[in-house]
Protein backbone atom coordinates (compact mmCIF):
# COMPACT_ATOMS: atom_id res chain seq x y z
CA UNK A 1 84.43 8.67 129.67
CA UNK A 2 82.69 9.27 133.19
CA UNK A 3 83.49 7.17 136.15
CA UNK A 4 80.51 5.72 137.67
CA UNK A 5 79.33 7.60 140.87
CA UNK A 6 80.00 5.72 144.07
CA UNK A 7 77.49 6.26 147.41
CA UNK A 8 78.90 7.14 150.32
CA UNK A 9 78.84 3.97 152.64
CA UNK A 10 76.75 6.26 155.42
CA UNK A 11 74.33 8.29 154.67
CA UNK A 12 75.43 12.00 155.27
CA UNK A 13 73.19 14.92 156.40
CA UNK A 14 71.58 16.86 153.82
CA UNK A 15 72.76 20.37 153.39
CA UNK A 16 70.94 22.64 150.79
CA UNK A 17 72.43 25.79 149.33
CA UNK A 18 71.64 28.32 146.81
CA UNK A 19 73.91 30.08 145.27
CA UNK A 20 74.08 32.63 142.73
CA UNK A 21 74.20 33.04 138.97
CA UNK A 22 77.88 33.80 138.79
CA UNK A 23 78.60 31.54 141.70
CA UNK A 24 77.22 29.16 139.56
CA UNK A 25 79.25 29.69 136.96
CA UNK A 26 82.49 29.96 138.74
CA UNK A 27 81.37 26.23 140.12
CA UNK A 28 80.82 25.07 136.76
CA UNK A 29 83.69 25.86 135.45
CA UNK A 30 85.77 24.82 138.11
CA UNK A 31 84.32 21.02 137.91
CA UNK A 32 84.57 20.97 134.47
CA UNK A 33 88.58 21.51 134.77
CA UNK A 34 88.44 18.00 136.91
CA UNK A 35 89.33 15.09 135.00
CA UNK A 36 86.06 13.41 136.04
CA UNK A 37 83.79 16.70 135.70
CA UNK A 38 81.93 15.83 138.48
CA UNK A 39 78.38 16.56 139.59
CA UNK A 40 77.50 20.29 141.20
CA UNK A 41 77.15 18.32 144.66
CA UNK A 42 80.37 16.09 144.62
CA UNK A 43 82.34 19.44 143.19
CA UNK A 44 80.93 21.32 146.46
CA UNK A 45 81.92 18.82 148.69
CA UNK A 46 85.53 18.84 147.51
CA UNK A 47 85.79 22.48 147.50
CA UNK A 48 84.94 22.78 150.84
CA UNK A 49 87.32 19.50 152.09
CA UNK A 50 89.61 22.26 149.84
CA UNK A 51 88.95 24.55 152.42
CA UNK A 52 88.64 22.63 155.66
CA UNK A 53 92.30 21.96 154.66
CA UNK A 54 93.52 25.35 154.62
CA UNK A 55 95.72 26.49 157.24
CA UNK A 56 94.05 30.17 159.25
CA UNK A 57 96.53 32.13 160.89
């Protein structure tokens, strides 16, 4: 069963992106190995909080 989306309290900027076929597809599967299967947009935006979290050397 899906958990109902929640809105962000404030209203983010809006970032478009295109991406490719198999980008697409990597994506996809990815979110639908989440126990919610999100959205494309919500499974972008924790991919790249995923990466923002990632140490550089």
């Amino acid at each position: 069963m899906k958990t109902p989306k929640k809105r962000a309290v404030v209203t983010g900027d809006l970032v478009g992106v295109r991406i490719q076929p198999d980008m697409a597809k990597q994506l996809d599967d990815w979110r639908r190995k989440q126990e919610d299967i999100p959205g494309r947009p919500e499974a972008i935006r924790r991919l790249v909080e995923l990466g923002l979290k990632v140490k550089v050397k």
